[in-house]
PDB file of N, CA and C in Angstrom:
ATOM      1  N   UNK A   1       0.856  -1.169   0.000  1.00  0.00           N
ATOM      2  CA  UNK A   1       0.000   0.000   0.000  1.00  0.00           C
ATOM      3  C   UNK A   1       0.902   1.233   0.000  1.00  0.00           C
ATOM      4  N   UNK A   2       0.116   2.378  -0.811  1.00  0.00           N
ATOM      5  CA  UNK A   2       1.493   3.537  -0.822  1.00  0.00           C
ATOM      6  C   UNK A   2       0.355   4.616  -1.588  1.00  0.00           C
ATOM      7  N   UNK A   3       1.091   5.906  -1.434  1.00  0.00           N
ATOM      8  CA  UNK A   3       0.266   6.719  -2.101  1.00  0.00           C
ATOM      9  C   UNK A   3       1.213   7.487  -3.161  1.00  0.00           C
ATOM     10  N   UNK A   4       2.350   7.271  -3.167  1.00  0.00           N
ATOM     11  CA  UNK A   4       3.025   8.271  -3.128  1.00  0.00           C
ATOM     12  C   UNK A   4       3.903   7.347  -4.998  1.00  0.00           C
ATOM     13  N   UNK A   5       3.189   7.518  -6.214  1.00  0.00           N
ATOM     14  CA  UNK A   5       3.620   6.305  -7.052  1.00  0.00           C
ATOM     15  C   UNK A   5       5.230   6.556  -7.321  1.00  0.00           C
ATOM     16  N   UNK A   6       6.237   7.297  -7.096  1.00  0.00           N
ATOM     17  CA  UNK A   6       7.740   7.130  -7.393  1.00  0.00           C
ATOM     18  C   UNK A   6       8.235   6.236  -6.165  1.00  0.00           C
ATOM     19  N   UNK A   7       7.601   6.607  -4.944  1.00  0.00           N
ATOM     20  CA  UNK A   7       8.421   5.238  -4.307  1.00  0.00           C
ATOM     21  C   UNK A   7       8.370   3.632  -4.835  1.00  0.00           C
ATOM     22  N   UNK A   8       6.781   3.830  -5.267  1.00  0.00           N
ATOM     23  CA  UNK A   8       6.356   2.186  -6.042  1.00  0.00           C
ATOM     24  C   UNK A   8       7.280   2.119  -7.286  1.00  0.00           C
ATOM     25  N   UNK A   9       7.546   3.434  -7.911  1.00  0.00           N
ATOM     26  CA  UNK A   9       8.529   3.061  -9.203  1.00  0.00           C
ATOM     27  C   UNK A   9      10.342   3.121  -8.934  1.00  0.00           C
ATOM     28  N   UNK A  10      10.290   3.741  -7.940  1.00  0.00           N
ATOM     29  CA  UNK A  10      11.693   3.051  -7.129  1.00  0.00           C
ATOM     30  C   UNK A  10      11.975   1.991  -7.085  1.00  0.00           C
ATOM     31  N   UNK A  11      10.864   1.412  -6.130  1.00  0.00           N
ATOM     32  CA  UNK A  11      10.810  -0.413  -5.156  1.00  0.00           C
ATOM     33  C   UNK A  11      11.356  -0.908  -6.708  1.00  0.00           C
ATOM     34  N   UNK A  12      10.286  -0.548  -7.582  1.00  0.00           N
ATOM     35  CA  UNK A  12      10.562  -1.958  -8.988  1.00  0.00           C
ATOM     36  C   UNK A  12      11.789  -1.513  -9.204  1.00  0.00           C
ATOM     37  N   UNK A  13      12.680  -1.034  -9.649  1.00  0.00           N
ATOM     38  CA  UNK A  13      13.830  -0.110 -10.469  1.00  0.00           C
ATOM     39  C   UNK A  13      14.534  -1.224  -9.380  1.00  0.00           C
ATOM     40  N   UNK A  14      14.408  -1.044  -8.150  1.00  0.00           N
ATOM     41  CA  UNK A  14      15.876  -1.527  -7.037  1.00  0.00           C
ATOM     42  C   UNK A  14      15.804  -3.017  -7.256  1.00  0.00           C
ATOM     43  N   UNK A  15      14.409  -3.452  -7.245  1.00  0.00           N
ATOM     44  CA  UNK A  15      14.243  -5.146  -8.017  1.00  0.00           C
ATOM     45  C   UNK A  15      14.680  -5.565  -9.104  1.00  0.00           C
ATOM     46  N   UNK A  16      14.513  -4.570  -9.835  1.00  0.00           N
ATOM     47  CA  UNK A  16      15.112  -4.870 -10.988  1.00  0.00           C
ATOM     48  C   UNK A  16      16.759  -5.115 -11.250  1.00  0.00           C
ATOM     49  N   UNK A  17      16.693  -4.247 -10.795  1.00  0.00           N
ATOM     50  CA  UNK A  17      18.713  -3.803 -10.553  1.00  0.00           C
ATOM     51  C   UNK A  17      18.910  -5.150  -9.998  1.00  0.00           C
ATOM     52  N   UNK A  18      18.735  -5.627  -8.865  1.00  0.00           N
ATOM     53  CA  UNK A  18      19.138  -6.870  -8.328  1.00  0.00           C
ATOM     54  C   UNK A  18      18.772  -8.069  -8.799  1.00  0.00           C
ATOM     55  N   UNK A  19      18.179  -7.867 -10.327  1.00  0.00           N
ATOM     56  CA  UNK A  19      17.838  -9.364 -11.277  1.00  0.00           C
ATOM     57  C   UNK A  19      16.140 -10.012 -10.560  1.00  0.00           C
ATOM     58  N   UNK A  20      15.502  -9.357  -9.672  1.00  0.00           N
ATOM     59  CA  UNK A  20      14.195  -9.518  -9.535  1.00  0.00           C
ATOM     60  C   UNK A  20      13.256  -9.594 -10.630  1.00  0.00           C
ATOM     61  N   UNK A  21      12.964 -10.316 -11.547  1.00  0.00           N
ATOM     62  CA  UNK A  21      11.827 -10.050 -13.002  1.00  0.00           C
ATOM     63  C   UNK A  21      10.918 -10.504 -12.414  1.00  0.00           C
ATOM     64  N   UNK A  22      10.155 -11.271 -12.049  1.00  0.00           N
ATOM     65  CA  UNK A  22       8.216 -11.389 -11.532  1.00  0.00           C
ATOM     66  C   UNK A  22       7.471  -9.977 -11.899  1.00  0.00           C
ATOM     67  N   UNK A  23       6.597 -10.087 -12.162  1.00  0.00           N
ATOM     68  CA  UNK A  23       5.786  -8.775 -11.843  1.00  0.00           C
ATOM     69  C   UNK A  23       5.483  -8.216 -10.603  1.00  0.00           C
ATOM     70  N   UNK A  24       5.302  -7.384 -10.516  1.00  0.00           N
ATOM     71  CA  UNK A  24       5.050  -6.479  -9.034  1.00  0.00           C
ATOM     72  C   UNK A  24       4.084  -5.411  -9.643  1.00  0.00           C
ATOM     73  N   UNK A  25       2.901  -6.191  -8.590  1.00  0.00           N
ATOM     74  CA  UNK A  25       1.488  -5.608  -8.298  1.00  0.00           C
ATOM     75  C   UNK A  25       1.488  -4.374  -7.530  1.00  0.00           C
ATOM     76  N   UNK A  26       1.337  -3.195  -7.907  1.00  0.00           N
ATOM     77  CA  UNK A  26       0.987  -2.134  -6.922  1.00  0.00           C
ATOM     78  C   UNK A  26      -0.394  -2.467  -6.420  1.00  0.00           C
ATOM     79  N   UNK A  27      -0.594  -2.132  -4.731  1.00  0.00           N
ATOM     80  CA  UNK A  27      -1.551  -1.976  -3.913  1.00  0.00           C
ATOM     81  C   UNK A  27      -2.064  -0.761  -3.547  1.00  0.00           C
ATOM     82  N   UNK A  28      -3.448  -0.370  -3.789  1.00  0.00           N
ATOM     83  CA  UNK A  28      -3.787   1.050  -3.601  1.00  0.00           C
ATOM     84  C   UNK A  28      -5.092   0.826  -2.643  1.00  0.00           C
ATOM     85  N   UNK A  29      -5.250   1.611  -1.610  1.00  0.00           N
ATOM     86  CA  UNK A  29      -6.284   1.290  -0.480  1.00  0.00           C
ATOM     87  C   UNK A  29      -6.265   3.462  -0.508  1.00  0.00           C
ATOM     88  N   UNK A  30      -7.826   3.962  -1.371  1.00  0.00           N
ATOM     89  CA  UNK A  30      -8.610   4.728  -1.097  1.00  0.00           C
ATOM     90  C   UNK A  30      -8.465   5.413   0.054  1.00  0.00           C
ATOM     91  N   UNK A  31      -7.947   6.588   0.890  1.00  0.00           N
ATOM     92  CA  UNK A  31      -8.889   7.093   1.957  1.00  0.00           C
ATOM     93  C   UNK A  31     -10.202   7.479   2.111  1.00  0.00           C
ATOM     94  N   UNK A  32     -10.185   7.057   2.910  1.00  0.00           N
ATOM     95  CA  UNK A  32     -12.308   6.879   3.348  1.00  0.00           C
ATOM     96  C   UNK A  32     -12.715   7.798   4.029  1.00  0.00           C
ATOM     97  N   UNK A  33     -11.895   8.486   5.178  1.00  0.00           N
ATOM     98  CA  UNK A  33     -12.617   8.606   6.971  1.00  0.00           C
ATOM     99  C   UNK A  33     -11.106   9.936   7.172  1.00  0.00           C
ATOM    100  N   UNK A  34     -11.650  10.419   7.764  1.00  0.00           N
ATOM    101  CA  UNK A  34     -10.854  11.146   8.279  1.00  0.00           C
ATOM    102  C   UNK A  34      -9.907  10.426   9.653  1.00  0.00           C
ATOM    103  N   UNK A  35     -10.009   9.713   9.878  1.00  0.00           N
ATOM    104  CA  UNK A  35      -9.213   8.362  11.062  1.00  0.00           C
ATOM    105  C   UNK A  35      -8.219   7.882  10.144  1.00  0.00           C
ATOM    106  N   UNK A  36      -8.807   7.876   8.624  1.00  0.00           N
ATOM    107  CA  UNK A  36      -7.501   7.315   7.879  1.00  0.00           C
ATOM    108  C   UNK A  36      -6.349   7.684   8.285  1.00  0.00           C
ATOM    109  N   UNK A  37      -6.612   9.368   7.869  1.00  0.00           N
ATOM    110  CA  UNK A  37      -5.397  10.296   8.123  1.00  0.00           C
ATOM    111  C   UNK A  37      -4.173   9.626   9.205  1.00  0.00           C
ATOM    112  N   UNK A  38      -4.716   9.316  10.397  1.00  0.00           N
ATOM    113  CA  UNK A  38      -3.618   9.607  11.124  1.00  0.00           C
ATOM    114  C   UNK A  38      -3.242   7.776  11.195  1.00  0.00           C
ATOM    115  N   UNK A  39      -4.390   6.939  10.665  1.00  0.00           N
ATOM    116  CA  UNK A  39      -4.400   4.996  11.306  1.00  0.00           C
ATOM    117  C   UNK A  39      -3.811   4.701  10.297  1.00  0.00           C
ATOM    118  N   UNK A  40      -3.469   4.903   9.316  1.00  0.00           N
ATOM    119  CA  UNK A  40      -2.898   4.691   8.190  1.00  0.00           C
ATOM    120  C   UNK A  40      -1.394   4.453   7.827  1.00  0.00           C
ATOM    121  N   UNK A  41      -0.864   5.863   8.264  1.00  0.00           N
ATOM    122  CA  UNK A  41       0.401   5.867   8.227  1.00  0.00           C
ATOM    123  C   UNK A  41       1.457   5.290   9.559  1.00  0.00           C
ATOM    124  N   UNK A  42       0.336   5.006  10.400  1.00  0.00           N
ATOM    125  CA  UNK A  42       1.035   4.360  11.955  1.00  0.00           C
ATOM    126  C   UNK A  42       0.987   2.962  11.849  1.00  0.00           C
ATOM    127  N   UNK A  43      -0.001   2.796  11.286  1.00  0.00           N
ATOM    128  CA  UNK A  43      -0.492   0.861  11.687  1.00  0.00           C
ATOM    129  C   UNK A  43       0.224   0.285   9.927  1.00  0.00           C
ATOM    130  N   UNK A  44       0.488   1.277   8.895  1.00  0.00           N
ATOM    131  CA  UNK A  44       0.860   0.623   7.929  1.00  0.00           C
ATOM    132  C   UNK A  44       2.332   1.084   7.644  1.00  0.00           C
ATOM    133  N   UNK A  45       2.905   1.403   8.410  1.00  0.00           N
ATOM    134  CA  UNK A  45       4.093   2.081   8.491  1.00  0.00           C
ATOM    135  C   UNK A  45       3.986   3.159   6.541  1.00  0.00           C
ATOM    136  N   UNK A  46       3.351   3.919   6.160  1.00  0.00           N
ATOM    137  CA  UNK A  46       3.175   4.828   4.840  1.00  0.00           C
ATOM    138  C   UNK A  46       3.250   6.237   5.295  1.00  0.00           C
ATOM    139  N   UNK A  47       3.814   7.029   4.380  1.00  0.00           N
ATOM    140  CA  UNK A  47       3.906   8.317   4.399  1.00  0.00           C
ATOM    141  C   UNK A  47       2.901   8.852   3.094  1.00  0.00           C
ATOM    142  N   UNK A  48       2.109   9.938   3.280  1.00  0.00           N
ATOM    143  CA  UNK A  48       1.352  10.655   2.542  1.00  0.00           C
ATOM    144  C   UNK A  48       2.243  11.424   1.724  1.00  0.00           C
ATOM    145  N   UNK A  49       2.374  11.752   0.235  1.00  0.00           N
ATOM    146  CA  UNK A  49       3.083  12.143  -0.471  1.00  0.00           C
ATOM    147  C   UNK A  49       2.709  14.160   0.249  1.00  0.00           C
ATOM    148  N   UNK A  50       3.285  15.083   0.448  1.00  0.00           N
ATOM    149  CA  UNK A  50       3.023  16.382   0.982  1.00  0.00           C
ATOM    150  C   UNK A  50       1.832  17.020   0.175  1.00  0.00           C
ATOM    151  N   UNK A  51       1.903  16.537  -1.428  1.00  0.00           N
ATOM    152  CA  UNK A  51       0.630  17.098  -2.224  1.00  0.00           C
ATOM    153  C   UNK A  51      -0.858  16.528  -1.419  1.00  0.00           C
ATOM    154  N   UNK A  52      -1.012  14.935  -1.194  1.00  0.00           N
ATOM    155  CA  UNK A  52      -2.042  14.481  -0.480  1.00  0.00           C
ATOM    156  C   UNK A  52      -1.741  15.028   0.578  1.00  0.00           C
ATOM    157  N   UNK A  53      -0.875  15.564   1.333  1.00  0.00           N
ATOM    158  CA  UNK A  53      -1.169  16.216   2.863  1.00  0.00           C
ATOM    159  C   UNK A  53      -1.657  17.244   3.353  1.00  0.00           C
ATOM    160  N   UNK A  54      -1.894  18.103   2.391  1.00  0.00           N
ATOM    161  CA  UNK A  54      -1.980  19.680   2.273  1.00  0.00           C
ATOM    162  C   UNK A  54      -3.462  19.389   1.579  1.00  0.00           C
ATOM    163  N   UNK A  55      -3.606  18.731   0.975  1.00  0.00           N
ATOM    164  CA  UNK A  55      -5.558  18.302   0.664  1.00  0.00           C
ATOM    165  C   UNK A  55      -5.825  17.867   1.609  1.00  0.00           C
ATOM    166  N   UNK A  56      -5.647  16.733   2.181  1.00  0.00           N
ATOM    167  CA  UNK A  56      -6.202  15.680   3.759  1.00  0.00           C
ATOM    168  C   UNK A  56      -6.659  17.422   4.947  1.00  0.00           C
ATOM    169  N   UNK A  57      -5.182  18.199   5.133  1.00  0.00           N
ATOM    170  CA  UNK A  57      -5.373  18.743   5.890  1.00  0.00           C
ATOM    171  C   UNK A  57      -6.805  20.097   5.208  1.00  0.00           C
ATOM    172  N   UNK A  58      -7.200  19.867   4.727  1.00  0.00           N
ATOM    173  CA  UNK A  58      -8.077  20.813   4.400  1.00  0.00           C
ATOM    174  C   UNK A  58      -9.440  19.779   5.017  1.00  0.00           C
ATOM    175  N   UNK A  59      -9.888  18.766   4.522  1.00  0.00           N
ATOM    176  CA  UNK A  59     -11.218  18.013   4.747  1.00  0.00           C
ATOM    177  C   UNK A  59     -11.616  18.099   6.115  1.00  0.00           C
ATOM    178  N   UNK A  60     -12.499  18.264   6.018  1.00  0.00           N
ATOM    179  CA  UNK A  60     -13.485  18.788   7.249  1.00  0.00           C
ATOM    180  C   UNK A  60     -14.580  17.852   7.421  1.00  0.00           C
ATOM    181  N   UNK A  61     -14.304  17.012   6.980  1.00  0.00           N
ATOM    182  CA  UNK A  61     -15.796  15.423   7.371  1.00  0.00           C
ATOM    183  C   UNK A  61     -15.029  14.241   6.073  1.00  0.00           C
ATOM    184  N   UNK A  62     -15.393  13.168   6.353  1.00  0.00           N
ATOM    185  CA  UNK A  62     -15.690  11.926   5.861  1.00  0.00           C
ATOM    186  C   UNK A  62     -15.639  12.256   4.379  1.00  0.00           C
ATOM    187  N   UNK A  63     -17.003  12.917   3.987  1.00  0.00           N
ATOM    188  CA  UNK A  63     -17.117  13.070   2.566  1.00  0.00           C
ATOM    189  C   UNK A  63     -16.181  13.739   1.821  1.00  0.00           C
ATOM    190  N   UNK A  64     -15.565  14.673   2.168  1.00  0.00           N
ATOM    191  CA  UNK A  64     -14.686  15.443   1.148  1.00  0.00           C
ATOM    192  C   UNK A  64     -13.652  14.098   1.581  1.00  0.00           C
ATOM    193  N   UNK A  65     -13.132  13.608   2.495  1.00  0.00           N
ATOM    194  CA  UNK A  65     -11.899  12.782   2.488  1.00  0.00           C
ATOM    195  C   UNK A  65     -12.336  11.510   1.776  1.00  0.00           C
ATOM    196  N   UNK A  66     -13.610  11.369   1.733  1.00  0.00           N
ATOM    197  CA  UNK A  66     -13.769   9.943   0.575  1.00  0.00           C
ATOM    198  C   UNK A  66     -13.771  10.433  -1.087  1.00  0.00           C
ATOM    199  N   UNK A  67     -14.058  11.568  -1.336  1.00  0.00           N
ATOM    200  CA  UNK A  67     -13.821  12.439  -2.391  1.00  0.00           C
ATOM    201  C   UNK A  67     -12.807  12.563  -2.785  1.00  0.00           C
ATOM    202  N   UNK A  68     -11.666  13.065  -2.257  1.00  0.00           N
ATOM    203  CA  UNK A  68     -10.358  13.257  -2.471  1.00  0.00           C
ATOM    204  C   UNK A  68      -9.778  12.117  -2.444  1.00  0.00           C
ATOM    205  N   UNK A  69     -10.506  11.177  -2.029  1.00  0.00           N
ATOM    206  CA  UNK A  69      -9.602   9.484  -1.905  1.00  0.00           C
ATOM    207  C   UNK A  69     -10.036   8.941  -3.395  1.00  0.00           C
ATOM    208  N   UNK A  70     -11.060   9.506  -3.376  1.00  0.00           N
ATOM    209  CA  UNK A  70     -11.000   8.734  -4.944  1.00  0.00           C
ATOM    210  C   UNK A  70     -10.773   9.268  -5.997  1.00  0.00           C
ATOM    211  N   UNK A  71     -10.751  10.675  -5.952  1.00  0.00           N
ATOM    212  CA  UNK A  71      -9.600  11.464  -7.119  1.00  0.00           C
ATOM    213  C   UNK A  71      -7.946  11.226  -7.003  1.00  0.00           C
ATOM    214  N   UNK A  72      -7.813  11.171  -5.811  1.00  0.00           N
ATOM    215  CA  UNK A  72      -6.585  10.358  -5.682  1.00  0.00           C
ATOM    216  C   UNK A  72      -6.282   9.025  -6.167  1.00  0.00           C
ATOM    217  N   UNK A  73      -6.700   8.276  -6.203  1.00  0.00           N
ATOM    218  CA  UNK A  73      -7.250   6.802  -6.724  1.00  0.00           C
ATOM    219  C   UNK A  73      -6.757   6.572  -7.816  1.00  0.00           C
ATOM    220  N   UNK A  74      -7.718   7.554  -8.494  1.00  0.00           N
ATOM    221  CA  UNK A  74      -7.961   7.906  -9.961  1.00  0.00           C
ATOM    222  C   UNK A  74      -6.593   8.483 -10.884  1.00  0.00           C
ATOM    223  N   UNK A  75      -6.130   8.998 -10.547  1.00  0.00           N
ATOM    224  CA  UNK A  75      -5.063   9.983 -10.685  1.00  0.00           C
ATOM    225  C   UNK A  75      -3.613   8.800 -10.716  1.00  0.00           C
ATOM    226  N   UNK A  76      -3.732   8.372  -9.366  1.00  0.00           N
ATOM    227  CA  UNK A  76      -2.789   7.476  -9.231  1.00  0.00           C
ATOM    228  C   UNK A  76      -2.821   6.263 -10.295  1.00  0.00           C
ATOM    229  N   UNK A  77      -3.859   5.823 -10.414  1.00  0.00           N
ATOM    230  CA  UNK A  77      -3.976   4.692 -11.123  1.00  0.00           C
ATOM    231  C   UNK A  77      -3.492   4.784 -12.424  1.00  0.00           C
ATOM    232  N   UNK A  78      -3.831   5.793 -13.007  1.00  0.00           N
ATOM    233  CA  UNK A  78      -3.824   6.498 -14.111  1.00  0.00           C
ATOM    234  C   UNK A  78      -2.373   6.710 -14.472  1.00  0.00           C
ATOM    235  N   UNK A  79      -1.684   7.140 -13.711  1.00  0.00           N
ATOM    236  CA  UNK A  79      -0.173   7.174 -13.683  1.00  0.00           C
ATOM    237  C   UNK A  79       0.269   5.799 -13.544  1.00  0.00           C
ATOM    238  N   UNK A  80       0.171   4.856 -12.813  1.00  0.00           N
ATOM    239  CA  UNK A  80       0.312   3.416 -12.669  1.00  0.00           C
ATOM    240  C   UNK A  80       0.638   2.842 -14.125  1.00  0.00           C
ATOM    241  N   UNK A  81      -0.900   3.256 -14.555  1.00  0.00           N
ATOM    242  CA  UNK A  81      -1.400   1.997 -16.193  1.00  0.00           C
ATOM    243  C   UNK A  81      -0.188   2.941 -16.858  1.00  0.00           C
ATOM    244  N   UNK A  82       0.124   4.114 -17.153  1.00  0.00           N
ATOM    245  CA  UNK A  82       0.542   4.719 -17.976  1.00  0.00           C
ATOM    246  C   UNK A  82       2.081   4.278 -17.793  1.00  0.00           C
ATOM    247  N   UNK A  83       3.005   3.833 -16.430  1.00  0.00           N
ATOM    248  CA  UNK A  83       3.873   3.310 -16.354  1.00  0.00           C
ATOM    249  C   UNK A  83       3.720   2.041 -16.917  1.00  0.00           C
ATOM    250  N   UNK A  84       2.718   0.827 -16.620  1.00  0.00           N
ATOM    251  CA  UNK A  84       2.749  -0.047 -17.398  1.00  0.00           C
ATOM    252  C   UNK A  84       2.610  -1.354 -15.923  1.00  0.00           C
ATOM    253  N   UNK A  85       2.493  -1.057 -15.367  1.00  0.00           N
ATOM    254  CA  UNK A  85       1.827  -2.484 -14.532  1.00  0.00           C
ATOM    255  C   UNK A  85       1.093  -2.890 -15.030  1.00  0.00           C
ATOM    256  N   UNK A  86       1.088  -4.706 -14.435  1.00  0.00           N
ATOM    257  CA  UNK A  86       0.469  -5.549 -15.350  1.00  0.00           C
ATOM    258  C   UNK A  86      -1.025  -5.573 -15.058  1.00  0.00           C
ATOM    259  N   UNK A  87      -1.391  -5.300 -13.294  1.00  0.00           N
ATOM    260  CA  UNK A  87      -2.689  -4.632 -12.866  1.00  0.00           C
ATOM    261  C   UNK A  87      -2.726  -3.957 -11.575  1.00  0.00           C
ATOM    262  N   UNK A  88      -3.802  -3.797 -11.331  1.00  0.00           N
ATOM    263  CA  UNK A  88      -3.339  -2.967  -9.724  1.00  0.00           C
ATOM    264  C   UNK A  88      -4.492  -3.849  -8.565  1.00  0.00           C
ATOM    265  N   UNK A  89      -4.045  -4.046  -7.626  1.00  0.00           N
ATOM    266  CA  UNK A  89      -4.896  -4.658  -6.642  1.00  0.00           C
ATOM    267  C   UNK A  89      -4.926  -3.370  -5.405  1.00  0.00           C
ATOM    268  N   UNK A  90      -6.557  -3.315  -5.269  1.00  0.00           N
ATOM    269  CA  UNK A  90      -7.532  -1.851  -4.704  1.00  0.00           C
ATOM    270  C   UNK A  90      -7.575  -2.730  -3.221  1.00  0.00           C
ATOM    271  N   UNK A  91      -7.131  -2.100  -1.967  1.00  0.00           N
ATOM    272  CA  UNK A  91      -7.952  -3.012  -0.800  1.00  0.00           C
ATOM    273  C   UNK A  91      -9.067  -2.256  -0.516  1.00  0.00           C
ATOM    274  N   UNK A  92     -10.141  -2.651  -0.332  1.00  0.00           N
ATOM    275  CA  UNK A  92     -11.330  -2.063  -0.692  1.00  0.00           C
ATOM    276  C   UNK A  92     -12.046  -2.216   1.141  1.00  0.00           C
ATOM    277  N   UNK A  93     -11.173  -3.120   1.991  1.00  0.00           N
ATOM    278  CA  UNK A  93     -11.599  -3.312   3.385  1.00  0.00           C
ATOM    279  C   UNK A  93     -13.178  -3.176   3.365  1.00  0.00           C
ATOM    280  N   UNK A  94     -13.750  -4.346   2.361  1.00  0.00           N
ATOM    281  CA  UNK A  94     -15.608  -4.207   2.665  1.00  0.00           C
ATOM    282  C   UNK A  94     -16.222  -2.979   2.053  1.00  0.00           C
ATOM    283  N   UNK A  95     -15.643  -2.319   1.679  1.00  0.00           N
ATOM    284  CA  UNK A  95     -16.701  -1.248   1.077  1.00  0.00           C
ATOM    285  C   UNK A  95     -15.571  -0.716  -0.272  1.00  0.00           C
ATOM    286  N   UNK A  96     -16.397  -1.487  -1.481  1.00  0.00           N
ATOM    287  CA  UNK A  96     -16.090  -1.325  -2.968  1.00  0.00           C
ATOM    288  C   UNK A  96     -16.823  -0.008  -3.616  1.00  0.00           C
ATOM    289  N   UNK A  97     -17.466   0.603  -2.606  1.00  0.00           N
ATOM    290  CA  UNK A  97     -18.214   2.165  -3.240  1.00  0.00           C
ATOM    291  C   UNK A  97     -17.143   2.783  -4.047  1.00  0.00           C
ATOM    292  N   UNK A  98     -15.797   3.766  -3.467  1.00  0.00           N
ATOM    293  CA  UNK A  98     -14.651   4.294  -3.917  1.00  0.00           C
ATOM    294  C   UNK A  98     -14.184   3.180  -4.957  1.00  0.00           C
ATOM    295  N   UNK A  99     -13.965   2.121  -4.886  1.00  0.00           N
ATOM    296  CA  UNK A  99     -13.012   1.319  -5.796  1.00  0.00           C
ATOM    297  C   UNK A  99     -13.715   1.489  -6.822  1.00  0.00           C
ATOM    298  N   UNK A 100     -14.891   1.100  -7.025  1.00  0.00           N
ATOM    299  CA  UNK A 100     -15.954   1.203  -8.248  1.00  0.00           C
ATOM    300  C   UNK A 100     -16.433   2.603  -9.078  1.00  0.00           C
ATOM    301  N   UNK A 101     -15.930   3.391  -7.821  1.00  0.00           N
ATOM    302  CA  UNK A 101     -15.637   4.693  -8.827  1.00  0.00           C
ATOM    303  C   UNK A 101     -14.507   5.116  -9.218  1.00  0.00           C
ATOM    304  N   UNK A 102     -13.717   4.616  -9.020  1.00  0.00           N
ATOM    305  CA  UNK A 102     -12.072   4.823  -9.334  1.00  0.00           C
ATOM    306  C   UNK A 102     -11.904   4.167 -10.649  1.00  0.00           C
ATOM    307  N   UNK A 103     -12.759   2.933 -10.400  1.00  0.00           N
ATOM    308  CA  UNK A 103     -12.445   2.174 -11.686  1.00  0.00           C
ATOM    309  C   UNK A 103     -13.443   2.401 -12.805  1.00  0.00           C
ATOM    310  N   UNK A 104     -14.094   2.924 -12.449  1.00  0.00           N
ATOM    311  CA  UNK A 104     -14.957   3.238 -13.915  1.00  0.00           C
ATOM    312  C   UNK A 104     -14.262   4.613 -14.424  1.00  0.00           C
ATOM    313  N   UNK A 105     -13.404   5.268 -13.947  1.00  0.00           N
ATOM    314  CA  UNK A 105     -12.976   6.261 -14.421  1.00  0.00           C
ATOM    315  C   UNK A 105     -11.114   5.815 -15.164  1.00  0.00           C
ATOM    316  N   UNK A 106     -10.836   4.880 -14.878  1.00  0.00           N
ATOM    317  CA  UNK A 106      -9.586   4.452 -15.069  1.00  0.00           C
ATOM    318  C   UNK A 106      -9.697   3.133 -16.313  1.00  0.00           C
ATOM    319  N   UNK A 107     -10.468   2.415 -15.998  1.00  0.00           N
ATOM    320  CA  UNK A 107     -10.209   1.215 -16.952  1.00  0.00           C
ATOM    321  C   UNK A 107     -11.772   0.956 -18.177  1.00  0.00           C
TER     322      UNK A 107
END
């Protein structure tokens, strides 16, 4: 899980370098909740790229942060396919609302 897609295009680059070929799946998990903000980056050891931090710190309820999670999503993904992964796996933790709008805008 990551938000931030040059570290994900790092990770592959340093795999690569060291003769790693498999594919490598990026993982993208939506912010939902304003609890994300802070449970996220503690319990998943992730850093928010400063562009998502300076939006997060603006949301003022749930909805704008499930909003911005899925323009984020979107955006990201979008950059993903355009690098060329083979697909992306969404953790959707029970609620596919955001994923299903991410993905109708991406694929």
């Amino acid at each position: 899980m990551f938000f931030d897609n040059k570290k994900f295009f790092d990770f592959v680059a340093a795999c690569r370098k060291v003769g790693i070929t498999v594919p490598i799946i990026p993982g993208l998990k939506p912010i939902k909740t304003l609890s994300h903000i802070s449970f996220l980056p503690k319990f998943f050891h992730i850093d928010f790229p400063e562009a998502l931090s300076k939006e997060l710190l603006k949301c003022k309820s749930n909805q704008e942060v499930e909003a911005l999670g899925i323009e984020w999503g979107i955006q990201q993904s979008k950059e993903l396919k355009e690098y060329g992964v083979p697909c992306i796996h969404y953790y959707t933790m029970s609620n596919s609302s955001q994923v299903k709008a991410i993905a109708s805008q991406v694929f």
